[in-house]
PDB file of N, CA and C in Angstrom:
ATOM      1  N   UNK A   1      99.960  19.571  77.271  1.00  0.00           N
ATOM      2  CA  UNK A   1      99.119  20.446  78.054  1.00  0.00           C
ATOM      3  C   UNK A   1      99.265  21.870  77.524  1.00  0.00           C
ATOM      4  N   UNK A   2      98.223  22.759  77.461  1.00  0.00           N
ATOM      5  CA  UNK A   2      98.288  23.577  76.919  1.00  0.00           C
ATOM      6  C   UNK A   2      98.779  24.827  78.433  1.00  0.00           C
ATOM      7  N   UNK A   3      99.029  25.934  77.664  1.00  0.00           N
ATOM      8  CA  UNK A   3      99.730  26.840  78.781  1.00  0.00           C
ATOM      9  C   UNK A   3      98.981  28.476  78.120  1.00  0.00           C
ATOM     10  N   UNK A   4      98.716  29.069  79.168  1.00  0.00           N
ATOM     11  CA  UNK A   4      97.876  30.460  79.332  1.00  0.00           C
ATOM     12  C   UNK A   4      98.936  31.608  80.098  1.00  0.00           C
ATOM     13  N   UNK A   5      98.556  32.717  79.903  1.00  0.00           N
ATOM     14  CA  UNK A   5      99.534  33.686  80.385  1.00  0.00           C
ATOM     15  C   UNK A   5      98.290  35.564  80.082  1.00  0.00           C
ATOM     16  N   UNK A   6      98.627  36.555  80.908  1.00  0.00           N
ATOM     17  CA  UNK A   6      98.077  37.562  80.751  1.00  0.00           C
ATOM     18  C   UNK A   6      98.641  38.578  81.528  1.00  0.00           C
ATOM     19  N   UNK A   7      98.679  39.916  81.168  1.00  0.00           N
ATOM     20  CA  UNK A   7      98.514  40.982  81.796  1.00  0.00           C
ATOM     21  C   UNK A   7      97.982  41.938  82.220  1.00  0.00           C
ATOM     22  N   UNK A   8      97.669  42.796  83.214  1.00  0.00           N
ATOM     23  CA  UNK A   8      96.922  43.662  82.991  1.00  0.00           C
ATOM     24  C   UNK A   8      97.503  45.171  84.040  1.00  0.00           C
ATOM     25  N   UNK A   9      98.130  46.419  82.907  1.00  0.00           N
ATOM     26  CA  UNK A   9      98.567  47.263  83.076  1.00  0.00           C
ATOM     27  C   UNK A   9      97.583  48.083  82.032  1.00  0.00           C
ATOM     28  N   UNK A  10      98.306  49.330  83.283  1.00  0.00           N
ATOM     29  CA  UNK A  10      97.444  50.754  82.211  1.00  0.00           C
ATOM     30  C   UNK A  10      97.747  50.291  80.919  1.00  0.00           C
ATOM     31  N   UNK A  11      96.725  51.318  80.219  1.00  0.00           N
ATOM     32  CA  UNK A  11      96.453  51.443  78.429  1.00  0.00           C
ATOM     33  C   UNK A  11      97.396  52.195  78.201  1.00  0.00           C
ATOM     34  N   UNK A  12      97.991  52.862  78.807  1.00  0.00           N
ATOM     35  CA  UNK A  12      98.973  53.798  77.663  1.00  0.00           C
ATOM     36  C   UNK A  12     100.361  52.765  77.742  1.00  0.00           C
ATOM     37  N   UNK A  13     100.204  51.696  77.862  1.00  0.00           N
ATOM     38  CA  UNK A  13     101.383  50.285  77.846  1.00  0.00           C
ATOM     39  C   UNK A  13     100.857  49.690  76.250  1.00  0.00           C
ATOM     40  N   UNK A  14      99.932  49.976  75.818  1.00  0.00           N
ATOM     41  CA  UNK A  14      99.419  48.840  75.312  1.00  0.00           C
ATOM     42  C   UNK A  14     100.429  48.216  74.008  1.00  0.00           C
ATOM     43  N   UNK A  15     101.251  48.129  73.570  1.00  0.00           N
ATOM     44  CA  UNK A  15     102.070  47.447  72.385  1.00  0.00           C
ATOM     45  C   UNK A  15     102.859  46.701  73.571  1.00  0.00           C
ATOM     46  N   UNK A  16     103.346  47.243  74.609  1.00  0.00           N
ATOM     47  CA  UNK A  16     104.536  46.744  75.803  1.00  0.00           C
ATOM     48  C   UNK A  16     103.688  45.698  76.377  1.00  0.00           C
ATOM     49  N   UNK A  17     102.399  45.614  76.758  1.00  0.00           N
ATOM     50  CA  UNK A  17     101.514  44.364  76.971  1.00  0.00           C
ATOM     51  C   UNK A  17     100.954  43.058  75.941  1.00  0.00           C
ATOM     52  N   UNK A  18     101.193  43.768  74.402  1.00  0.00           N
ATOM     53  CA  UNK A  18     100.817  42.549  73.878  1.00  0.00           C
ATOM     54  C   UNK A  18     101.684  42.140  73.314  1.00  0.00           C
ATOM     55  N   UNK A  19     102.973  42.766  73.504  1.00  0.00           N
ATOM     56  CA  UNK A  19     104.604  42.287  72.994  1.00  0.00           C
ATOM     57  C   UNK A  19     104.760  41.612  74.153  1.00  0.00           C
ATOM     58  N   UNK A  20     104.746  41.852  75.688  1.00  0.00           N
ATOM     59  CA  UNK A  20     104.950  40.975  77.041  1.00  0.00           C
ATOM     60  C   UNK A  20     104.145  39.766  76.955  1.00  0.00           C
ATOM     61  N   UNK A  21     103.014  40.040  76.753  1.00  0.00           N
ATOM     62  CA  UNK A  21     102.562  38.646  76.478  1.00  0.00           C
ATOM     63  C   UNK A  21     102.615  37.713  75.419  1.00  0.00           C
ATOM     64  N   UNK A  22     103.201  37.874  74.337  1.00  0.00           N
ATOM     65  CA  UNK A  22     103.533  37.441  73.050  1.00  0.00           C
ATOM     66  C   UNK A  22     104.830  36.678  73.768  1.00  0.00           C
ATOM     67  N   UNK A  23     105.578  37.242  74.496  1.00  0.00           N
ATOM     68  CA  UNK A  23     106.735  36.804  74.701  1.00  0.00           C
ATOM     69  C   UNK A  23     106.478  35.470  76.051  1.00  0.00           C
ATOM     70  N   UNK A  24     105.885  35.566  77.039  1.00  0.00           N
ATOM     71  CA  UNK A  24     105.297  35.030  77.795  1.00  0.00           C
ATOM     72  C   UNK A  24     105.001  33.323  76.941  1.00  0.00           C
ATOM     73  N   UNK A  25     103.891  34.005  76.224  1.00  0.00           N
ATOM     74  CA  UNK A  25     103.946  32.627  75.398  1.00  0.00           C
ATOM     75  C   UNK A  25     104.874  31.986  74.701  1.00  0.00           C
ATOM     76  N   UNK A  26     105.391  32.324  74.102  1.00  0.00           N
ATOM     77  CA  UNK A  26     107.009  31.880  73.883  1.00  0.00           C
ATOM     78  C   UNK A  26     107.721  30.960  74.986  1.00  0.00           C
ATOM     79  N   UNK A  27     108.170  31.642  75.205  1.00  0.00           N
ATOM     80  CA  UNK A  27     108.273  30.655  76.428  1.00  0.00           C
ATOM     81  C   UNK A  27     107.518  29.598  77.100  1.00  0.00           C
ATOM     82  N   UNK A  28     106.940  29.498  76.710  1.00  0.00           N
ATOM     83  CA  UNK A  28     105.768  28.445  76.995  1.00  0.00           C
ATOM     84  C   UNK A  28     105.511  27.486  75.953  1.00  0.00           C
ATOM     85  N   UNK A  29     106.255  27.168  74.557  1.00  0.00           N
ATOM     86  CA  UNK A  29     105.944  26.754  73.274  1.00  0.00           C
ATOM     87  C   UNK A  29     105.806  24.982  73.188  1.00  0.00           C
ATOM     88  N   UNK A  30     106.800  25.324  74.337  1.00  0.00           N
ATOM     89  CA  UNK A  30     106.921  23.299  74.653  1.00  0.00           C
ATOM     90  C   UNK A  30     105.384  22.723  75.149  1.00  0.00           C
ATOM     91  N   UNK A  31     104.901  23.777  75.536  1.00  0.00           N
ATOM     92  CA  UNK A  31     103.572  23.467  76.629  1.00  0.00           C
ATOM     93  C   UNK A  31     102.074  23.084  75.374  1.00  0.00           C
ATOM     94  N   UNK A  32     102.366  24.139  74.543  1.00  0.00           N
ATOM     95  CA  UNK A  32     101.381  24.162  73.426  1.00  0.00           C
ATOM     96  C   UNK A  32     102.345  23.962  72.133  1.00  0.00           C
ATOM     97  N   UNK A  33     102.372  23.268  71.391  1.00  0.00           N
ATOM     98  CA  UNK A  33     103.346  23.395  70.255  1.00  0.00           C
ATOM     99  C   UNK A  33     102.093  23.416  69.077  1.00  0.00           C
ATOM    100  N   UNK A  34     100.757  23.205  68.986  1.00  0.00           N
ATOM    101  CA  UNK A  34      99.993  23.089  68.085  1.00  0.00           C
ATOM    102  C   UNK A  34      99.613  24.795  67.555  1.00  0.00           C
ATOM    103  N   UNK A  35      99.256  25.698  68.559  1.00  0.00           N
ATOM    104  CA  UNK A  35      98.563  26.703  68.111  1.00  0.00           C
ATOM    105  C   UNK A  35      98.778  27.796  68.799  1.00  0.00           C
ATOM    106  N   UNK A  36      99.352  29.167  68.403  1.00  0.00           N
ATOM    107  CA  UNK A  36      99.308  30.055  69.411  1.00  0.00           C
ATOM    108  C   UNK A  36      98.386  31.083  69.195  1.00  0.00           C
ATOM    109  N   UNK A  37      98.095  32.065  69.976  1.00  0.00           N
ATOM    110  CA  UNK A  37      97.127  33.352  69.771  1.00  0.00           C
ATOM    111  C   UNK A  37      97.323  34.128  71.038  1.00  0.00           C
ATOM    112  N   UNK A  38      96.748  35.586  70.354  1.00  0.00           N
ATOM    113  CA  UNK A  38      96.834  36.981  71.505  1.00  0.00           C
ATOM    114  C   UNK A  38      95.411  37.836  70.968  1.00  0.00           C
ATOM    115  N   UNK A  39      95.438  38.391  72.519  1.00  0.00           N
ATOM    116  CA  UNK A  39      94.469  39.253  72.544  1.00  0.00           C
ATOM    117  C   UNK A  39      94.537  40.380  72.972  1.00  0.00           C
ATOM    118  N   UNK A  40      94.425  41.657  72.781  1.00  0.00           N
ATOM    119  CA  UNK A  40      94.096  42.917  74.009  1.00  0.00           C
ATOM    120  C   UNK A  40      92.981  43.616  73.794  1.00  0.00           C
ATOM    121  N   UNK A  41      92.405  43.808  75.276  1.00  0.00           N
ATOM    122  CA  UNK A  41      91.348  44.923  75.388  1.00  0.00           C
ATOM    123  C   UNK A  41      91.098  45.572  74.066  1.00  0.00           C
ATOM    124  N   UNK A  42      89.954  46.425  73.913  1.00  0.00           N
ATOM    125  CA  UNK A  42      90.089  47.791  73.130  1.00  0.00           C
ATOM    126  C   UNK A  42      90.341  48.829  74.112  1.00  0.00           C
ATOM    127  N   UNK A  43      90.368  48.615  75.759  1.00  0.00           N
ATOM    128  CA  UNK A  43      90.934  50.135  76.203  1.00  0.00           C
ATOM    129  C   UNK A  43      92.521  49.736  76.851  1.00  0.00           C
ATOM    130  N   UNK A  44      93.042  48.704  76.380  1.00  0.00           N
ATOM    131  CA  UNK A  44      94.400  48.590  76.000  1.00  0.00           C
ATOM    132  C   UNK A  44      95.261  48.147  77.702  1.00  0.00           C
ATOM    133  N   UNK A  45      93.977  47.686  78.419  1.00  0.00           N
ATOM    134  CA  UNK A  45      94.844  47.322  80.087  1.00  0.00           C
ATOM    135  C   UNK A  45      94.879  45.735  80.176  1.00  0.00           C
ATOM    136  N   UNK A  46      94.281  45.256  79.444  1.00  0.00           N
ATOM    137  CA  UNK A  46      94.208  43.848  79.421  1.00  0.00           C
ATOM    138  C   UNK A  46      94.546  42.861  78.588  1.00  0.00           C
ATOM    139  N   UNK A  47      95.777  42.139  78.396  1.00  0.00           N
ATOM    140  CA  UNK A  47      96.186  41.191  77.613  1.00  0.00           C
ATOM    141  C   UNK A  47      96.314  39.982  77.632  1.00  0.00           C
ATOM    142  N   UNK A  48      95.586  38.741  76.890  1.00  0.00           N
ATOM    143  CA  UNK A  48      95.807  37.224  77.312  1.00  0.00           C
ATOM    144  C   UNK A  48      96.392  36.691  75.707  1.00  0.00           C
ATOM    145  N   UNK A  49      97.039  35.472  76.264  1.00  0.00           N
ATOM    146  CA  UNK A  49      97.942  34.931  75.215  1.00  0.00           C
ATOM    147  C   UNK A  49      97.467  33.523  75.517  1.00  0.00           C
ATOM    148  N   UNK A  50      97.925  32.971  74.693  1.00  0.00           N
ATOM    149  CA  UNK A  50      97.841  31.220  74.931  1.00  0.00           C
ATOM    150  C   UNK A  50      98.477  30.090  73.821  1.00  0.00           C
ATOM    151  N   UNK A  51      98.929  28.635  74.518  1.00  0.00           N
ATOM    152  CA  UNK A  51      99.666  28.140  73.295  1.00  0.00           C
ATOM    153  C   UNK A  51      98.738  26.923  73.396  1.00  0.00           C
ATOM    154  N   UNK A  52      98.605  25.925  72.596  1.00  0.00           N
ATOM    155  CA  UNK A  52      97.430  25.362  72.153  1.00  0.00           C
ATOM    156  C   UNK A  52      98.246  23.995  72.226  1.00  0.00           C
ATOM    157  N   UNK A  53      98.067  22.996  72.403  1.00  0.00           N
ATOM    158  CA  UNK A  53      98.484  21.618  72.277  1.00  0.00           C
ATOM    159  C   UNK A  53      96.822  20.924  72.240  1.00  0.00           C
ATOM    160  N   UNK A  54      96.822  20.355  70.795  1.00  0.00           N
ATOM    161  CA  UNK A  54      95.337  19.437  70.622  1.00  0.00           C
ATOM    162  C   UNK A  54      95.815  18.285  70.509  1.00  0.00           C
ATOM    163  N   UNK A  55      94.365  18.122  71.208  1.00  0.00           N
ATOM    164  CA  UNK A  55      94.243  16.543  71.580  1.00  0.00           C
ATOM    165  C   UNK A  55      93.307  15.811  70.964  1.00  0.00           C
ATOM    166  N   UNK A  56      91.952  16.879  71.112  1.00  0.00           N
ATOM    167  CA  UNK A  56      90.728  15.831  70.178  1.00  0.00           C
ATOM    168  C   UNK A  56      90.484  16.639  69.375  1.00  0.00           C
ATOM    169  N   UNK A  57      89.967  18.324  69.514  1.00  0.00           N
ATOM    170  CA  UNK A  57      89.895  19.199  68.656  1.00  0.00           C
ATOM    171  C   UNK A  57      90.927  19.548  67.542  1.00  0.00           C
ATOM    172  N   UNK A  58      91.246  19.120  66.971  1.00  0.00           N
ATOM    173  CA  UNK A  58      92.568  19.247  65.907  1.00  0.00           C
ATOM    174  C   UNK A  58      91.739  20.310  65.050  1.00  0.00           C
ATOM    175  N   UNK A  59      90.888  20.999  64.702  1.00  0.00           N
ATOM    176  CA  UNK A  59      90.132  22.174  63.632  1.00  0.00           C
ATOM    177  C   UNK A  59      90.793  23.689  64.428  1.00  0.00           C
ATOM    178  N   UNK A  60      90.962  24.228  63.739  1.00  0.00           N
ATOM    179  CA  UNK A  60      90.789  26.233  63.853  1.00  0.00           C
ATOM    180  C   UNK A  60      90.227  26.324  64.846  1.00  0.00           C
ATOM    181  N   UNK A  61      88.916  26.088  65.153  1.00  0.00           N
ATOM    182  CA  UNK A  61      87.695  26.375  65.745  1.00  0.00           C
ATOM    183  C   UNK A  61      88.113  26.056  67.168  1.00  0.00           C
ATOM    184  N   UNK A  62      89.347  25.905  67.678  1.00  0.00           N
ATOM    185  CA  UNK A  62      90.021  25.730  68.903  1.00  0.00           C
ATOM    186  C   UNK A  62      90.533  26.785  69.423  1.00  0.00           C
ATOM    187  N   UNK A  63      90.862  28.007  68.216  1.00  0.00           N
ATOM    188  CA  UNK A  63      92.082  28.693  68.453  1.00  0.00           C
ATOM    189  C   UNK A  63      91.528  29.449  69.749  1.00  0.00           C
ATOM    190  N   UNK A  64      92.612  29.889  70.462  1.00  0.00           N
ATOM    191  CA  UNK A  64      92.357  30.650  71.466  1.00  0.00           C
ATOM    192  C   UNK A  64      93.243  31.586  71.876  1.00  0.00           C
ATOM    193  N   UNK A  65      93.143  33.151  72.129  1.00  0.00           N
ATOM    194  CA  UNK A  65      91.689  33.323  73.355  1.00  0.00           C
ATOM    195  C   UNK A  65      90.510  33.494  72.071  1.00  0.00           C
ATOM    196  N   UNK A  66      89.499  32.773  72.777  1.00  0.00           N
ATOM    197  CA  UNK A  66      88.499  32.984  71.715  1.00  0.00           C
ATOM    198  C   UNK A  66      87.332  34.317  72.544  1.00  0.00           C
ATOM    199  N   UNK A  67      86.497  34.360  71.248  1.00  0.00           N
ATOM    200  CA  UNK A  67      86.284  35.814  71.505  1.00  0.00           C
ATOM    201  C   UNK A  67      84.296  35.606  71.372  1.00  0.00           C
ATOM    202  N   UNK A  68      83.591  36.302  72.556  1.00  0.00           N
ATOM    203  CA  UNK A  68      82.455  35.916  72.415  1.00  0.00           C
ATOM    204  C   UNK A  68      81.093  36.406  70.535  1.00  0.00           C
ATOM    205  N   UNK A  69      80.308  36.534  70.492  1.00  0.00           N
ATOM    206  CA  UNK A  69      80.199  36.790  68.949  1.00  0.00           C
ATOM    207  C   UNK A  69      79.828  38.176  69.075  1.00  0.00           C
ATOM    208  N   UNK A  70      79.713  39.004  69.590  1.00  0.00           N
ATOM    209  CA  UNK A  70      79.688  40.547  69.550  1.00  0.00           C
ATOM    210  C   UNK A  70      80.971  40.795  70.044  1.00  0.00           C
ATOM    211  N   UNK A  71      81.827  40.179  70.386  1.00  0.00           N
ATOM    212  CA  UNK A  71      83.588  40.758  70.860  1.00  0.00           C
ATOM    213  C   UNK A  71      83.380  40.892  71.998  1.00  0.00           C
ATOM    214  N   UNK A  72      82.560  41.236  72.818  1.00  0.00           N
ATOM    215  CA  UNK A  72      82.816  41.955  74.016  1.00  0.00           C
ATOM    216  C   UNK A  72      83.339  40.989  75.196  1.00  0.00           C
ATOM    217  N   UNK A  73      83.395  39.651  74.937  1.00  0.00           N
ATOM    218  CA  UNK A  73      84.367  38.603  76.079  1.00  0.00           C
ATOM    219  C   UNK A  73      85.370  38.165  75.430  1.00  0.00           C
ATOM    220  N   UNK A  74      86.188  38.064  76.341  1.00  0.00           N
ATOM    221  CA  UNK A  74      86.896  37.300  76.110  1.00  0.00           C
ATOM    222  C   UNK A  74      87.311  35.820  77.059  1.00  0.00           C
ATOM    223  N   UNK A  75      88.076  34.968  76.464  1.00  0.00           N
ATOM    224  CA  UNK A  75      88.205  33.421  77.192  1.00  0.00           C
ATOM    225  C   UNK A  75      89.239  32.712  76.494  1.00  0.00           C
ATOM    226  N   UNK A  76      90.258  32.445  77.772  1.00  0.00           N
ATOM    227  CA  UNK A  76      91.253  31.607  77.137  1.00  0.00           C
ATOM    228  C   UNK A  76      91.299  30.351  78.443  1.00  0.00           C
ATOM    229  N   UNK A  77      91.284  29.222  77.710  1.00  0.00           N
ATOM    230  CA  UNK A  77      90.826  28.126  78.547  1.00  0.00           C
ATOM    231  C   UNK A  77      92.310  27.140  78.508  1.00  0.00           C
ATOM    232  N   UNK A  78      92.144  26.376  79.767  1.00  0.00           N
ATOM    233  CA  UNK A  78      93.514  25.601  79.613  1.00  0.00           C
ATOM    234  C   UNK A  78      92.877  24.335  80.173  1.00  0.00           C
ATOM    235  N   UNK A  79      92.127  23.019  79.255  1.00  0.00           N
ATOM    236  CA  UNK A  79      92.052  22.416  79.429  1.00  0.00           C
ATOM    237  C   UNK A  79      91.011  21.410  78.404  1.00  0.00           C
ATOM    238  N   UNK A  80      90.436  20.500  78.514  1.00  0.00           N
ATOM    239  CA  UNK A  80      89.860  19.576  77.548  1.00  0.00           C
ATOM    240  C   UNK A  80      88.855  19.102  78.464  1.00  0.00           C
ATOM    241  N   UNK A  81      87.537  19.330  77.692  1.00  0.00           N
ATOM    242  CA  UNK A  81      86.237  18.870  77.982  1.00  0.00           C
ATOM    243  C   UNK A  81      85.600  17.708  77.243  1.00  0.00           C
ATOM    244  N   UNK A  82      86.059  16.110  78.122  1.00  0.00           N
ATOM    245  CA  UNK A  82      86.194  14.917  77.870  1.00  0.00           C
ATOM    246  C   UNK A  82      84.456  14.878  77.729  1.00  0.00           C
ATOM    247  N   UNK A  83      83.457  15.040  78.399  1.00  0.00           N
ATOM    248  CA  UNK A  83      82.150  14.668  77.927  1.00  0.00           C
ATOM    249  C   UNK A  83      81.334  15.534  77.073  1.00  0.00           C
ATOM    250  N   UNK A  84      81.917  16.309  76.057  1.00  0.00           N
ATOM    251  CA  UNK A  84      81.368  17.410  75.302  1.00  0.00           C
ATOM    252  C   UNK A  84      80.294  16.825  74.782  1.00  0.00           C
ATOM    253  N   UNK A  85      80.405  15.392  74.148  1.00  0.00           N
ATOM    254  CA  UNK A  85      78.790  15.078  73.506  1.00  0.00           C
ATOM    255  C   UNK A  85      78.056  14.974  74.419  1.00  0.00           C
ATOM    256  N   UNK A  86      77.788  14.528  75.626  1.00  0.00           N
ATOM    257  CA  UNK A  86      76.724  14.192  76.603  1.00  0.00           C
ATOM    258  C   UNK A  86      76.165  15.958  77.000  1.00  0.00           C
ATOM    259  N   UNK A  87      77.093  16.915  77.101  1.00  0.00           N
ATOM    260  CA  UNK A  87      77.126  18.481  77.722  1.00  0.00           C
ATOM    261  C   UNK A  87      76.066  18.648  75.961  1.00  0.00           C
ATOM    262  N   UNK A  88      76.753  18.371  75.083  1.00  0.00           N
ATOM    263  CA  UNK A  88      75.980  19.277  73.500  1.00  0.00           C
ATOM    264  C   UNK A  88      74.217  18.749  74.015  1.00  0.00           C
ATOM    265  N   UNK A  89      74.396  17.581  73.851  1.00  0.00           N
ATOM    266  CA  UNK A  89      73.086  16.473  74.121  1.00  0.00           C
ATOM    267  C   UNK A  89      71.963  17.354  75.053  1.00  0.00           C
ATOM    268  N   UNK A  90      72.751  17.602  76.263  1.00  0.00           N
ATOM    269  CA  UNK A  90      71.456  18.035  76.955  1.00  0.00           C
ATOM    270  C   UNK A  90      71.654  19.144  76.850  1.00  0.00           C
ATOM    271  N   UNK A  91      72.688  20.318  76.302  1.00  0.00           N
ATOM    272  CA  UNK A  91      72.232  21.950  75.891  1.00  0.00           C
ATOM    273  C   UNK A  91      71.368  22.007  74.920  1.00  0.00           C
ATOM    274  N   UNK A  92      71.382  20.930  73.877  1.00  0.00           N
ATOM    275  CA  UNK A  92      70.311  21.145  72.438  1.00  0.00           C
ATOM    276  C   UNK A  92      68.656  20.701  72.930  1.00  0.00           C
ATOM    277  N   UNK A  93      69.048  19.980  73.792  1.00  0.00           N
ATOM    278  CA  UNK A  93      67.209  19.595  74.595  1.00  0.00           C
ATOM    279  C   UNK A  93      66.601  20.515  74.999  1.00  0.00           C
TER     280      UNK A  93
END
């Protein structure tokens, strides 16, 4: 099972938030042993981390927090979406 973690303190923290959450995940390594990743804001109050354990997705293209395609979201997910072909199927219709 994969494991998620975040903070969110003022910006003038910001290395102390993505070192806290770096560490956060750590601790958590048993939970995800496949993949880890971090994120913070650009105005430096918001930090998410996450450790990755794959199951069907075994590619990159898992890593997380993933990031929307202009940057401006972010999303770190803790879980597996068992009917993804039937969900692709009727988004491409």
């Amino acid at each position: 099972m994969c494991a998620i973690s975040g903070i969110i303190q003022p910006s003038s923290a910001r290395e102390q938030s993505l070192a806290l959450v770096g560490k956060m995940a750590d601790a958590m390594a048993h939970r995800g042993p496949d993949d880890s990743g971090k994120w913070i804001s650009p105005t430096g109050d918001c930090a998410l981390s996450h450790r990755r354990l794959s199951i069907i997705d075994l590619s990159i293209d898992g890593h997380q927090p993933m990031l929307s395609a202009d940057g401006r979201y972010a999303l770190t997910f803790n879980g597996e979406i068992y009917n993804y072909l039937s969900l692709r199927a009727q988004l491409e219709g």
